[in-house]
PDB file of N, CA and C in Angstrom:
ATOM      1  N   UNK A   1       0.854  -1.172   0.000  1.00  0.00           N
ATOM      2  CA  UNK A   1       0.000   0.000   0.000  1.00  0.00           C
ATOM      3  C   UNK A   1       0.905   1.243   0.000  1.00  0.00           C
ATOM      4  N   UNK A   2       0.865   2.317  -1.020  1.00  0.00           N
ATOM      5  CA  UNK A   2       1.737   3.260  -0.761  1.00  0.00           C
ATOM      6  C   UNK A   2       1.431   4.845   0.055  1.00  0.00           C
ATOM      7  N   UNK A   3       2.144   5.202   0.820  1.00  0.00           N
ATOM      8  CA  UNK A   3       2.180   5.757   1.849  1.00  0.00           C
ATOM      9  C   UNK A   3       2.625   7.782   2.130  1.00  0.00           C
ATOM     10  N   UNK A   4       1.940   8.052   2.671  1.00  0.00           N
ATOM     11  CA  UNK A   4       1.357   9.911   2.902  1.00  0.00           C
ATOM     12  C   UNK A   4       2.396  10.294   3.541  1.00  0.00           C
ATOM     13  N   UNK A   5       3.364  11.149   3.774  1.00  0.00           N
ATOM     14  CA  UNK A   5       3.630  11.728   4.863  1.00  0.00           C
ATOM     15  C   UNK A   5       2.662  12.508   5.303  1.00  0.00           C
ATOM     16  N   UNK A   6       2.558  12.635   7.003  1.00  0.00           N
ATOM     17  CA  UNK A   6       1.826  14.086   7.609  1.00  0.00           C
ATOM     18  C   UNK A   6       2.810  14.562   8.702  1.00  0.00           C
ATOM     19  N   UNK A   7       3.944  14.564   8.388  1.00  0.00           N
ATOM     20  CA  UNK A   7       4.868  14.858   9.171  1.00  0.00           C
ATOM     21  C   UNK A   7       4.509  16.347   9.933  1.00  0.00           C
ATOM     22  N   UNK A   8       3.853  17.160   9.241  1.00  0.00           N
ATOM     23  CA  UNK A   8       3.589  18.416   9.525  1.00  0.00           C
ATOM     24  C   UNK A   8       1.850  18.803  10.663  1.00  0.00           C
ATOM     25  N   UNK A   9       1.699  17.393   9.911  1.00  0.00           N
ATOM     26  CA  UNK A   9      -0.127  17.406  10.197  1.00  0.00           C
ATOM     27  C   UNK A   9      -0.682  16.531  10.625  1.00  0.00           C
ATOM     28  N   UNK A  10       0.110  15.913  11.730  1.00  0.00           N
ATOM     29  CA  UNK A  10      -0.072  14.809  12.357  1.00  0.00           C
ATOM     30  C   UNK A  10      -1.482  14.422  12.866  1.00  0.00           C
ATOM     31  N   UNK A  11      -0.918  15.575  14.148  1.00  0.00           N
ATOM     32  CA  UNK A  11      -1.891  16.083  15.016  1.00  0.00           C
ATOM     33  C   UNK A  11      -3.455  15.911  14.405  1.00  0.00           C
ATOM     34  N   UNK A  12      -3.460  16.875  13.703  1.00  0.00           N
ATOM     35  CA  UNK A  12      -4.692  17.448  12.894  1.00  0.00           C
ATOM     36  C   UNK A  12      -5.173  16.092  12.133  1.00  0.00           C
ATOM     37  N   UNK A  13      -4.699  15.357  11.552  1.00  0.00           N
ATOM     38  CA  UNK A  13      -4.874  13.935  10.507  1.00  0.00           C
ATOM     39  C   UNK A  13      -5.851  13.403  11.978  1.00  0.00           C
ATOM     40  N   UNK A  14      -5.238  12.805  12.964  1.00  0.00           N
ATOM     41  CA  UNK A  14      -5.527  12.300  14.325  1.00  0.00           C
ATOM     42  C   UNK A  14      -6.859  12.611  14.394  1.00  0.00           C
ATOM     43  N   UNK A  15      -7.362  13.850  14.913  1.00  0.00           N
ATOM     44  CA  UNK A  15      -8.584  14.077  15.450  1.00  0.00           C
ATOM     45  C   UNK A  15      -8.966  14.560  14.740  1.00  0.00           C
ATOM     46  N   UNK A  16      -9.278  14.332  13.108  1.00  0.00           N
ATOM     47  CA  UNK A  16     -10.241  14.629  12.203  1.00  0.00           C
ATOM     48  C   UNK A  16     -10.312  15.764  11.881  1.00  0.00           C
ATOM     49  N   UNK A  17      -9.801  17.120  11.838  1.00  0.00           N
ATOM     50  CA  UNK A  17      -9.806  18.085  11.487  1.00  0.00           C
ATOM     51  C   UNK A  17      -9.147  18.680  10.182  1.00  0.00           C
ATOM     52  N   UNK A  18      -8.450  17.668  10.184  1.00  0.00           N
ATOM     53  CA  UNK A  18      -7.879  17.377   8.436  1.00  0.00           C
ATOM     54  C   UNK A  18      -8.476  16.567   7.592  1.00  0.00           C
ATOM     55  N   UNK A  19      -8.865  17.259   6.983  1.00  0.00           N
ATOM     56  CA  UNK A  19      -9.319  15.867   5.293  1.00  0.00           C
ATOM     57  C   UNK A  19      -9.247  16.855   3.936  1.00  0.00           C
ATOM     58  N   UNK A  20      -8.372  17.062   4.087  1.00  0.00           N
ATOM     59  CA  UNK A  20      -7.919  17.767   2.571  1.00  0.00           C
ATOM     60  C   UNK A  20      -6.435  18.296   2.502  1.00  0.00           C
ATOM     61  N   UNK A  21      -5.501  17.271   2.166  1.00  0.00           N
ATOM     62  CA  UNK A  21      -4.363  18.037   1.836  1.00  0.00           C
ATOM     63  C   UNK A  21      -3.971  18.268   0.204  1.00  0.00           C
ATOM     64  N   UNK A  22      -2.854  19.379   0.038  1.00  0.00           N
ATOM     65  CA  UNK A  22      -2.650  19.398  -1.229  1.00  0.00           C
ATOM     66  C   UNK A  22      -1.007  19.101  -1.507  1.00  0.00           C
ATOM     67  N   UNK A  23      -0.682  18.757  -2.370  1.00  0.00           N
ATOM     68  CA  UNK A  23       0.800  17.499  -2.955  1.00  0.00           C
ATOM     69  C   UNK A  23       1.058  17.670  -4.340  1.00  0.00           C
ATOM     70  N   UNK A  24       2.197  17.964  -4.473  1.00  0.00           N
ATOM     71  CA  UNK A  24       2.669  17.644  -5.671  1.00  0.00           C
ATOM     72  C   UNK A  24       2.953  16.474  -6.073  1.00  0.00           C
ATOM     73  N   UNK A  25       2.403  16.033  -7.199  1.00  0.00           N
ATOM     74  CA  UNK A  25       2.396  14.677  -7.937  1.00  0.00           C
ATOM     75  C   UNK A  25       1.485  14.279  -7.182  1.00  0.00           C
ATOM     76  N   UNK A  26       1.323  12.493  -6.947  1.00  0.00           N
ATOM     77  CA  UNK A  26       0.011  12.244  -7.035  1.00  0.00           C
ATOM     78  C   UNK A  26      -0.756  12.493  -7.670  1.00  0.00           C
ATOM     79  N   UNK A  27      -0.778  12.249  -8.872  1.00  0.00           N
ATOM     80  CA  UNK A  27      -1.483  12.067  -9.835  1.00  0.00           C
ATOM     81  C   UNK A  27      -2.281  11.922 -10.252  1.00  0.00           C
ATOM     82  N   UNK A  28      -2.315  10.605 -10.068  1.00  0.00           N
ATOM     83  CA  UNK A  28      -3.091   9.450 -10.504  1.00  0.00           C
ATOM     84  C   UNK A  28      -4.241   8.716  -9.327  1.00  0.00           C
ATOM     85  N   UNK A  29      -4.363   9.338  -8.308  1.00  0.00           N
ATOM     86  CA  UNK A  29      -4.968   9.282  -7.272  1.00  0.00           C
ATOM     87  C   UNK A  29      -6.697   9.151  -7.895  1.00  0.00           C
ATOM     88  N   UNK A  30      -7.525   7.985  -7.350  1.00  0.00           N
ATOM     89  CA  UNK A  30      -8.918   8.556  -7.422  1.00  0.00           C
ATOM     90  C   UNK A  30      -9.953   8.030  -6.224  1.00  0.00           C
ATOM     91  N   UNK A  31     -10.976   8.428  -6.282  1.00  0.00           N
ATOM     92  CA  UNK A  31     -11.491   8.063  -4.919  1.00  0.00           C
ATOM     93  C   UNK A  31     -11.819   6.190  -4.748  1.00  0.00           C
ATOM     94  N   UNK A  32     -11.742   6.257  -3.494  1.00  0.00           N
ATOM     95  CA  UNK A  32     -11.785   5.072  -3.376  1.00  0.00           C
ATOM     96  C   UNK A  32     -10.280   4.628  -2.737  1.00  0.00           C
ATOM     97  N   UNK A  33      -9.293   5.398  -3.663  1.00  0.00           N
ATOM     98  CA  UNK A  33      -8.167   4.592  -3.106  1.00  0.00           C
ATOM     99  C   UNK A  33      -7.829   4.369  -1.419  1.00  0.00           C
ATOM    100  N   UNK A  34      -6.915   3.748  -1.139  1.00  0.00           N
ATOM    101  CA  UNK A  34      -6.446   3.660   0.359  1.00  0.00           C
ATOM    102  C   UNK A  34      -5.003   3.527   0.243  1.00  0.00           C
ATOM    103  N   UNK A  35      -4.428   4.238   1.465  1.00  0.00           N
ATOM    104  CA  UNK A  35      -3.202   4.825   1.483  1.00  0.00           C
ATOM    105  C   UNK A  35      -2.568   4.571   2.946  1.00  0.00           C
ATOM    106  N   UNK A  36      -1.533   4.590   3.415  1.00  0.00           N
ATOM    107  CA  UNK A  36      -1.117   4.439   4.916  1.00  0.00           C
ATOM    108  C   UNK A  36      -0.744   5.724   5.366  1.00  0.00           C
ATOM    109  N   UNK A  37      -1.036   6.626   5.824  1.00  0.00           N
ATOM    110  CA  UNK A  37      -1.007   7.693   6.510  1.00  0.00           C
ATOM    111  C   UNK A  37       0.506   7.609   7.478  1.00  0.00           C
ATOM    112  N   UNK A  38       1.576   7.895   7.342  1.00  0.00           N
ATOM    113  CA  UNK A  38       2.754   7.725   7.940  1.00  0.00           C
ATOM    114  C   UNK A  38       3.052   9.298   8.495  1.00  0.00           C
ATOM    115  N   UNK A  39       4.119   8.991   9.899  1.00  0.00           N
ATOM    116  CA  UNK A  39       4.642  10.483  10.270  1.00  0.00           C
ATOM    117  C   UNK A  39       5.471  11.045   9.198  1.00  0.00           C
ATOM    118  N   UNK A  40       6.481   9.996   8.656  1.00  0.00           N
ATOM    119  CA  UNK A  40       7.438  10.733   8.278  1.00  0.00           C
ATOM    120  C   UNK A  40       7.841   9.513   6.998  1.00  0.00           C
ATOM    121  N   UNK A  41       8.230   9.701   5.417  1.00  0.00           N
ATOM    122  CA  UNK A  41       8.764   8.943   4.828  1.00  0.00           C
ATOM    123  C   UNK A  41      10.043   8.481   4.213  1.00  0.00           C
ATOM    124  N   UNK A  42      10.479  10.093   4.240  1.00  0.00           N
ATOM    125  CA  UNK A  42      11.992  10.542   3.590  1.00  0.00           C
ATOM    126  C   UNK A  42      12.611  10.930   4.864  1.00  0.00           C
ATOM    127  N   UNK A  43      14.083  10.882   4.776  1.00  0.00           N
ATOM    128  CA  UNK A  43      14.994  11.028   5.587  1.00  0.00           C
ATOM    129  C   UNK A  43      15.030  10.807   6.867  1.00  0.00           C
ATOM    130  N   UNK A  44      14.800   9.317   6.868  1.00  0.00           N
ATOM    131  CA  UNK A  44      14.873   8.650   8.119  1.00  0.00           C
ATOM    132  C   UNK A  44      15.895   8.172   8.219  1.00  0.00           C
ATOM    133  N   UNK A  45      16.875   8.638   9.603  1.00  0.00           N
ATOM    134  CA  UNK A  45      17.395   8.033  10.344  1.00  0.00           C
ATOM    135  C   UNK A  45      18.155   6.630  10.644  1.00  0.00           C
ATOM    136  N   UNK A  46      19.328   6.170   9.903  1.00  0.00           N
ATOM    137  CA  UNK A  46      19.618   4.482  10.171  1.00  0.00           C
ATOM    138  C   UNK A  46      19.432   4.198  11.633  1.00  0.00           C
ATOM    139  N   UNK A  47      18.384   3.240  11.058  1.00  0.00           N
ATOM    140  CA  UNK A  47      17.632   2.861  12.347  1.00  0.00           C
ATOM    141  C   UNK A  47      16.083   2.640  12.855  1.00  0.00           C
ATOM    142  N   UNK A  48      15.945   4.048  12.058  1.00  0.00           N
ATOM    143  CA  UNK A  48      14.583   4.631  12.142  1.00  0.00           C
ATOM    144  C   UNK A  48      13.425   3.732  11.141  1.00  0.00           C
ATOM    145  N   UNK A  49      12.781   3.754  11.797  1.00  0.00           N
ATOM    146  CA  UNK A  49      11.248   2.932  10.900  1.00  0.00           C
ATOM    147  C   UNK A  49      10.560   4.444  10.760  1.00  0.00           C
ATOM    148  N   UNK A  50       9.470   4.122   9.868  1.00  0.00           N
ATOM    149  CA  UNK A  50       8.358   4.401   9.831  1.00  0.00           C
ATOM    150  C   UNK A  50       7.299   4.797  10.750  1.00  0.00           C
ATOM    151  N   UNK A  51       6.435   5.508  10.983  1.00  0.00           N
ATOM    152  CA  UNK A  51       5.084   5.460  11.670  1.00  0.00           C
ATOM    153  C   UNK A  51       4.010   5.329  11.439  1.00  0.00           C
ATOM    154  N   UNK A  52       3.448   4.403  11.556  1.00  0.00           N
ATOM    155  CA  UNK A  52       2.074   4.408  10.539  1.00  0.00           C
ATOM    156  C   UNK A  52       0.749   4.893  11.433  1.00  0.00           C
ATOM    157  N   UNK A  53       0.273   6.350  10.864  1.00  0.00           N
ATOM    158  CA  UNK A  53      -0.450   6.611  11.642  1.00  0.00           C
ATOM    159  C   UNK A  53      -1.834   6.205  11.735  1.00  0.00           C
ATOM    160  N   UNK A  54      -2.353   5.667  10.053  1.00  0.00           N
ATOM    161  CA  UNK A  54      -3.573   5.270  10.143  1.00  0.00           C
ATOM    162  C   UNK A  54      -3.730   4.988   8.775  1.00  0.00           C
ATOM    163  N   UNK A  55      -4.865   4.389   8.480  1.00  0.00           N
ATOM    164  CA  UNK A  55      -5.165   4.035   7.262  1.00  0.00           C
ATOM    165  C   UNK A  55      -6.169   5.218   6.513  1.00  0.00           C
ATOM    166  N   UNK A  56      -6.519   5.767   5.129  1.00  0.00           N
ATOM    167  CA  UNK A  56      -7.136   6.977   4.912  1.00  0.00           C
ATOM    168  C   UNK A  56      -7.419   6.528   3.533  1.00  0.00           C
ATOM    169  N   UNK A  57      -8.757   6.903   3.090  1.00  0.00           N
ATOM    170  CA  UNK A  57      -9.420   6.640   2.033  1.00  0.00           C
ATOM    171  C   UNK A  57      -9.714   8.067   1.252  1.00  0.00           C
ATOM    172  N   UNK A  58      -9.364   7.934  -0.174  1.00  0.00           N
ATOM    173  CA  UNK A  58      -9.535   8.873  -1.012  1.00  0.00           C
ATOM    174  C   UNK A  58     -10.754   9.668  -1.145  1.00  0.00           C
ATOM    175  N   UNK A  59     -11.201  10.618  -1.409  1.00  0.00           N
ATOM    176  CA  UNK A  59     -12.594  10.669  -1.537  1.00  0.00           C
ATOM    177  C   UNK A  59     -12.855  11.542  -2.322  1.00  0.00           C
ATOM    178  N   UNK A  60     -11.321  12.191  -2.473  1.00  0.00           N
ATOM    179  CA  UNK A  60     -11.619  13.169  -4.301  1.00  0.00           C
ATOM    180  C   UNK A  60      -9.790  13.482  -4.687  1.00  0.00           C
ATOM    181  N   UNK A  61     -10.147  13.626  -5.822  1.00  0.00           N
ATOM    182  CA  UNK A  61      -8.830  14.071  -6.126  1.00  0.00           C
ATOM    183  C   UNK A  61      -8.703  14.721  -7.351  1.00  0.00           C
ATOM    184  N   UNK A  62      -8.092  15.950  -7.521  1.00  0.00           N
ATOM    185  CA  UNK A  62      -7.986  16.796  -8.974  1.00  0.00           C
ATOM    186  C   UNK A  62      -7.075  17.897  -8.788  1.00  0.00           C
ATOM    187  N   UNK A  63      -6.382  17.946 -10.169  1.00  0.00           N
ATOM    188  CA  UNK A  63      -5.290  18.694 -10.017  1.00  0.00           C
ATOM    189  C   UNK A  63      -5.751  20.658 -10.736  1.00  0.00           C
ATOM    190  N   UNK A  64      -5.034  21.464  -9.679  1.00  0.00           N
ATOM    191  CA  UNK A  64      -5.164  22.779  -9.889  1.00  0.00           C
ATOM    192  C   UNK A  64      -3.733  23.606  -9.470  1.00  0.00           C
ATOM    193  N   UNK A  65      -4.291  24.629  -9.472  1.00  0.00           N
ATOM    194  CA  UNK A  65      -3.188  25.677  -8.999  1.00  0.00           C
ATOM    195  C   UNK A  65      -3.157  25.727  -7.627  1.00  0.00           C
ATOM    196  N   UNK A  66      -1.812  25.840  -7.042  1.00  0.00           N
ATOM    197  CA  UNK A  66      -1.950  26.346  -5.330  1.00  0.00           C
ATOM    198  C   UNK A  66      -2.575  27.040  -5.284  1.00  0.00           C
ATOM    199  N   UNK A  67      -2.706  28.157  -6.033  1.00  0.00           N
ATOM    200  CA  UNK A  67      -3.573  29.692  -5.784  1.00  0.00           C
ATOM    201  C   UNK A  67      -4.810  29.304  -5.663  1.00  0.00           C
ATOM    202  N   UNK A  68      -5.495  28.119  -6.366  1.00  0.00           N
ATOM    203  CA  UNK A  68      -6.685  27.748  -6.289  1.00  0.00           C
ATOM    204  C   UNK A  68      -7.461  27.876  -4.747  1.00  0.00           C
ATOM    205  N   UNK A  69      -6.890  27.661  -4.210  1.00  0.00           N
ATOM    206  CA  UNK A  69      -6.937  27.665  -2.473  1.00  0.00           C
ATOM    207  C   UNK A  69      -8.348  28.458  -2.353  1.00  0.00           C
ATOM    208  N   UNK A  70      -7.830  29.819  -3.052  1.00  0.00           N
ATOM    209  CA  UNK A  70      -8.827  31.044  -2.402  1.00  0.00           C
ATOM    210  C   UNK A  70     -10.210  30.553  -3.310  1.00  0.00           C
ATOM    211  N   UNK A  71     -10.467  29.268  -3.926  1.00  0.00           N
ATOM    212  CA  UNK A  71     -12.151  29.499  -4.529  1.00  0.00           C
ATOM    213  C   UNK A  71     -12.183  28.154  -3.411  1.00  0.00           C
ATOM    214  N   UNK A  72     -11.802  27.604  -2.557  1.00  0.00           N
ATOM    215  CA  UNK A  72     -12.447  26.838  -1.389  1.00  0.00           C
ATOM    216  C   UNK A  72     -12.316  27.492   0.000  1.00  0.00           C
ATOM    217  N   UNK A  73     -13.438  27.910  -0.155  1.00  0.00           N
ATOM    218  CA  UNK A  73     -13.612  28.604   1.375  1.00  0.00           C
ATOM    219  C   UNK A  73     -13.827  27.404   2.637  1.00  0.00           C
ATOM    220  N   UNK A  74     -12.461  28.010   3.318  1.00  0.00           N
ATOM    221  CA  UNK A  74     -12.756  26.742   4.713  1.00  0.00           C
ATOM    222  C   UNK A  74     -11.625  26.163   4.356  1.00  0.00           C
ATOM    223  N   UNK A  75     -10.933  25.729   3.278  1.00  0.00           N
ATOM    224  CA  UNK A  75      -9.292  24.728   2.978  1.00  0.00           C
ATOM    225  C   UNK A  75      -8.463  25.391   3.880  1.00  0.00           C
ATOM    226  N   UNK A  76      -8.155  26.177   4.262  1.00  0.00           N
ATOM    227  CA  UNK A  76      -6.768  26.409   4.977  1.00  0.00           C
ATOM    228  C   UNK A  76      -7.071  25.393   6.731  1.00  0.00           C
ATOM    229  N   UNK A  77      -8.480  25.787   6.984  1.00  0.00           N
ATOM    230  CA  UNK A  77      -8.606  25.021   8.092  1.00  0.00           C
ATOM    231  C   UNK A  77      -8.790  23.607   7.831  1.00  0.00           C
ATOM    232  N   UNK A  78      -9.197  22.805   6.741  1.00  0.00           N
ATOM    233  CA  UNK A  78      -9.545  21.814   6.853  1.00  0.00           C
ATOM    234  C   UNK A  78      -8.061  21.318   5.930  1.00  0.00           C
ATOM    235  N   UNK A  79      -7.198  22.552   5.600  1.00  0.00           N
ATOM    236  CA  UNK A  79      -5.894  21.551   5.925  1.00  0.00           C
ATOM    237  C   UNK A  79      -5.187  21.283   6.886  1.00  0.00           C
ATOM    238  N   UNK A  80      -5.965  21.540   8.050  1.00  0.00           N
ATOM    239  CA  UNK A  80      -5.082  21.624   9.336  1.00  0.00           C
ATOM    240  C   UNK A  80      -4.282  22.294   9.907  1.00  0.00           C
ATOM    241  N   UNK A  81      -5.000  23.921   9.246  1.00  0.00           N
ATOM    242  CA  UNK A  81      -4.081  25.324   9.542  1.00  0.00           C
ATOM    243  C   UNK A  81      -5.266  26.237   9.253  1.00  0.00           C
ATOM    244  N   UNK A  82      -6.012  26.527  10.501  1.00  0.00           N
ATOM    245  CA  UNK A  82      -7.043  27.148  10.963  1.00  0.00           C
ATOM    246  C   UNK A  82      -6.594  28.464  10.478  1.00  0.00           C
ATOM    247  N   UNK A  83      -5.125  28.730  11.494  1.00  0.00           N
ATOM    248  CA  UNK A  83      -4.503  30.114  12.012  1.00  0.00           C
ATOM    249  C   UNK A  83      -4.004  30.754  10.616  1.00  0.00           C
ATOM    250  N   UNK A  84      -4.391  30.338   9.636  1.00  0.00           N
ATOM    251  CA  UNK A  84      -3.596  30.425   8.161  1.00  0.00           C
ATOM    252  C   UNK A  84      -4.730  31.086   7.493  1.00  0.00           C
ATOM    253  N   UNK A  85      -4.768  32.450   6.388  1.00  0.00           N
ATOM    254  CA  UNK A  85      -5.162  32.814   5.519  1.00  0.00           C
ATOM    255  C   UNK A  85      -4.107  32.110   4.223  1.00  0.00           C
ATOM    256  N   UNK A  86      -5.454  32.126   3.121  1.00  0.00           N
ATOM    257  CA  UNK A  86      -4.409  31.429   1.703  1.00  0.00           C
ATOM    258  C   UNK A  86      -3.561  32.036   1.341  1.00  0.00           C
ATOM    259  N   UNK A  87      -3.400  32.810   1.327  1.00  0.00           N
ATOM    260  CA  UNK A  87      -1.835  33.477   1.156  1.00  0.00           C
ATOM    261  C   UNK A  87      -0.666  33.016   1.958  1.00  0.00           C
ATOM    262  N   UNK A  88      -0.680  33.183   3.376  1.00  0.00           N
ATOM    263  CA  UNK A  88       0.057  32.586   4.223  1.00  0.00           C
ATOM    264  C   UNK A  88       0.263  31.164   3.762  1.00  0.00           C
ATOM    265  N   UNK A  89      -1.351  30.076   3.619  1.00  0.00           N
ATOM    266  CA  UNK A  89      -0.676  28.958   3.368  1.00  0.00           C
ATOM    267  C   UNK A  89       0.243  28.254   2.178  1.00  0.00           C
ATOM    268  N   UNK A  90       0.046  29.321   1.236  1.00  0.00           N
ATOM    269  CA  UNK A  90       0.849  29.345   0.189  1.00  0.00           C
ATOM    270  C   UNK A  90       1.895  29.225   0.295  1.00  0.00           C
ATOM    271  N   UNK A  91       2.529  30.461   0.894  1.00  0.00           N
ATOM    272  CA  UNK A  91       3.783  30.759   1.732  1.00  0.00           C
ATOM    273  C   UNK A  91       4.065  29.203   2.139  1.00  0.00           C
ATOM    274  N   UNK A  92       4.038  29.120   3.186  1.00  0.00           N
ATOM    275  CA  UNK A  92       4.184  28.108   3.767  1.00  0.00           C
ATOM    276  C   UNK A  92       4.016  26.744   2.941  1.00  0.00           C
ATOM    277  N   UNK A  93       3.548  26.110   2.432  1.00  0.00           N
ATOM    278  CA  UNK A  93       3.438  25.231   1.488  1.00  0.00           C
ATOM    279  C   UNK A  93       4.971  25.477   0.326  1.00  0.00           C
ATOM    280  N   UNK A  94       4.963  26.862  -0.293  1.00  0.00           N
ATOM    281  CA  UNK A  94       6.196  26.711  -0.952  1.00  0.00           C
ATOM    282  C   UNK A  94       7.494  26.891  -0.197  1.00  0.00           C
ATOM    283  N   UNK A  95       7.498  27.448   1.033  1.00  0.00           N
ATOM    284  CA  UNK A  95       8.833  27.144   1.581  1.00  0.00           C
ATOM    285  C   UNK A  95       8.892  25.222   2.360  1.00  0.00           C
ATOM    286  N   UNK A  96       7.938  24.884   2.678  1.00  0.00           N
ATOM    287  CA  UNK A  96       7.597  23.241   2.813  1.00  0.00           C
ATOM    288  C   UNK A  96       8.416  23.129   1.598  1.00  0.00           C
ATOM    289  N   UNK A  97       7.770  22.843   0.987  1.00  0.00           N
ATOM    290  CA  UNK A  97       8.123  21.976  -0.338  1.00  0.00           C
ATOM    291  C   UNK A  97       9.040  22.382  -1.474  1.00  0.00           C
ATOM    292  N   UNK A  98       9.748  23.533  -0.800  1.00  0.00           N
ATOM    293  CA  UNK A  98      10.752  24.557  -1.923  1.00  0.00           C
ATOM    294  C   UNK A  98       9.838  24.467  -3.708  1.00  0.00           C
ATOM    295  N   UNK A  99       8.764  25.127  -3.712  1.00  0.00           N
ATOM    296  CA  UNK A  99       8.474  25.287  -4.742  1.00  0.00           C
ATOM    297  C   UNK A  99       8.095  27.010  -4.470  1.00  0.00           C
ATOM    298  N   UNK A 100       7.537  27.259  -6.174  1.00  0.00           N
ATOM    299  CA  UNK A 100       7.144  28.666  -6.459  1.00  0.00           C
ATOM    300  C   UNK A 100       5.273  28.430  -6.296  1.00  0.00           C
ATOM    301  N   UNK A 101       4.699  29.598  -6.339  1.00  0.00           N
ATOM    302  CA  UNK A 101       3.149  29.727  -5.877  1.00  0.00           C
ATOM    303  C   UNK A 101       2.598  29.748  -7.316  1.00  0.00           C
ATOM    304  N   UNK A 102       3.431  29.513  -8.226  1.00  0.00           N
ATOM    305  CA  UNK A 102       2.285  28.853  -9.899  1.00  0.00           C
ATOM    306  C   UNK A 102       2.369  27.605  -9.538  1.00  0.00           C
ATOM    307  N   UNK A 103       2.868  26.764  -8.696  1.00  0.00           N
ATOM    308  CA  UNK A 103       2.857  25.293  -9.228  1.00  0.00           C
ATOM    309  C   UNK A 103       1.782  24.724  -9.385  1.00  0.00           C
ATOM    310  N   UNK A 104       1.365  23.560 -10.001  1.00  0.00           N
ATOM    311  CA  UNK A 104       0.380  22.812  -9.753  1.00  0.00           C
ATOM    312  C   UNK A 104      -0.037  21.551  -9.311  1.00  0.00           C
ATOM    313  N   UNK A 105      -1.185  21.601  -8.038  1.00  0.00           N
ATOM    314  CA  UNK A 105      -0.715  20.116  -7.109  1.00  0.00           C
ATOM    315  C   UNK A 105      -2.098  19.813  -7.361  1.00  0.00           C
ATOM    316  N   UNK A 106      -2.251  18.398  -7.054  1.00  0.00           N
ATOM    317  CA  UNK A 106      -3.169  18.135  -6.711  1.00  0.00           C
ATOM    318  C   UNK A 106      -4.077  17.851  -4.602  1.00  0.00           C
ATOM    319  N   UNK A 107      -5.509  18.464  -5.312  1.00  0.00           N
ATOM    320  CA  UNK A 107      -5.932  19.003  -4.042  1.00  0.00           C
ATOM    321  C   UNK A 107      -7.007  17.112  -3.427  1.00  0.00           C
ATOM    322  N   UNK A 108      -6.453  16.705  -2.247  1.00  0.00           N
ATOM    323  CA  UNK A 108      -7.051  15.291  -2.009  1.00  0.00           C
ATOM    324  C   UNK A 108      -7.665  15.813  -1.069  1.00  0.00           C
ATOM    325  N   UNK A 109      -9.529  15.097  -1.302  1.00  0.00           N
ATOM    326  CA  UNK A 109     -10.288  15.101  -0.269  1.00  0.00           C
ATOM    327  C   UNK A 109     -10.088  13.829   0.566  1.00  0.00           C
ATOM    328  N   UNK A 110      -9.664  13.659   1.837  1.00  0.00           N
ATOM    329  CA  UNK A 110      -9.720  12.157   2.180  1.00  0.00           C
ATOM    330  C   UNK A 110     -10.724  12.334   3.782  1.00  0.00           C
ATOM    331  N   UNK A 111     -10.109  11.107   4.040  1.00  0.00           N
ATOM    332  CA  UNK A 111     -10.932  10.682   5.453  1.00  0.00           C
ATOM    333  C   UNK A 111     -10.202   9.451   6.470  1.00  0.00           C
ATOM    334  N   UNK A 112      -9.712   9.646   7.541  1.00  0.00           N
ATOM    335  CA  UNK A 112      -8.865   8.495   8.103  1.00  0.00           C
ATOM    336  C   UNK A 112     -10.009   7.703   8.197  1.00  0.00           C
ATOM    337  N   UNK A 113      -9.910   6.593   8.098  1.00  0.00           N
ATOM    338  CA  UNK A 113     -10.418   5.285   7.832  1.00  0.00           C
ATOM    339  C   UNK A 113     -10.573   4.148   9.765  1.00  0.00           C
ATOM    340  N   UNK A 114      -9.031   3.944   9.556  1.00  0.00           N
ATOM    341  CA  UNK A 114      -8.302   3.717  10.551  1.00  0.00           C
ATOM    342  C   UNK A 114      -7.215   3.810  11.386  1.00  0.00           C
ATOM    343  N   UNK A 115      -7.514   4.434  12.300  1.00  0.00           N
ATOM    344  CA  UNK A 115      -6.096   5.010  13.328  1.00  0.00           C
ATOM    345  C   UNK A 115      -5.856   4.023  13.950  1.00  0.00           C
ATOM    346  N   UNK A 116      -4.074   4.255  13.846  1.00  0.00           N
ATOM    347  CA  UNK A 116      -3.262   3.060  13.968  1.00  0.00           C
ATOM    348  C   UNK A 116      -1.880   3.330  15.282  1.00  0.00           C
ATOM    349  N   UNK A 117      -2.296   4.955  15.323  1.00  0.00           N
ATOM    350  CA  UNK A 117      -0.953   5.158  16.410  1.00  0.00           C
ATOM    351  C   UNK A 117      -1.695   5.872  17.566  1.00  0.00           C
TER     352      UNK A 117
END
C-alpha cells in the first residue's frame, strides 16, 4: 500500500480536522483509493522505521493551482491550519516543499479510515 507523509499534520490527521491536503504529484490518485497515513517517509534516520499513523481513504482528487486555495472557502482550516489565511498557506506550502506559488498540485479530499498510532 503506498504511503502519505503528515509529518507536519499529524496532530490534525488524528482528530479529524484534516481531510484535505494538497501534494505535488500524485497524480493518478482517485477516490476510493487507500493509502497508509505515515509520520514521516523521507529522511529517516539508520535505524529509524516508519510510523504508521492510520489508514485513509480517497474521496476526491484533482489537479489545480496552489492559488486555487482562495475558490475553497474553509481549505486552509480543513488543511489543518485554521490560524492560516491562503496566502500565508501558500507561503508556507512553498517554503515546505521549496516550490514557487504557480505550481500545480493536486488538491485530495480524504478521510482516516483507521487510526493506527
Amino acid at each position: 500500500m503506498r504511503r502519505m507523509s503528515f509529518a507536519m499534520t499529524e496532530r490534525q490527521l488524528l482528530d479529524g480536522s484534516k481531510n484535505i491536503t494538497r501534494r505535488l504529484g500524485w497524480t493518478n490518485l482517485k477516490p476510493g483509493d487507500r493509502l497508509l497515513a505515515v509520520r514521516k517517509c523521507q529522511g529517516l534516520q539508520r535505524g529509524e522505521r516508519q510510523v504508521v499513523l492510520g489508514e485513509i481513504e480517497v474521496l476526491g482528487a484533482e489537479r489545480e493551482a496552489l492559488w486555487d486555495i482562495l475558490r475553497h472557502d474553509g481549505d486552509c482550516a480543513r488543511e489543518g491550519f485554521p490560524e492560516l489565511d491562503a496566502s500565508g498557506f501558500v507561503r508556507m506550502f512553498c517554503e515546505a516543499n521549496r516550490c514557487t506559488s504557480d505550481v500545480t498540485v493536486t488538491r485530495i479530499e480524504l478521510r482516516l479510515v483507521r487510526r493506527m498510532a
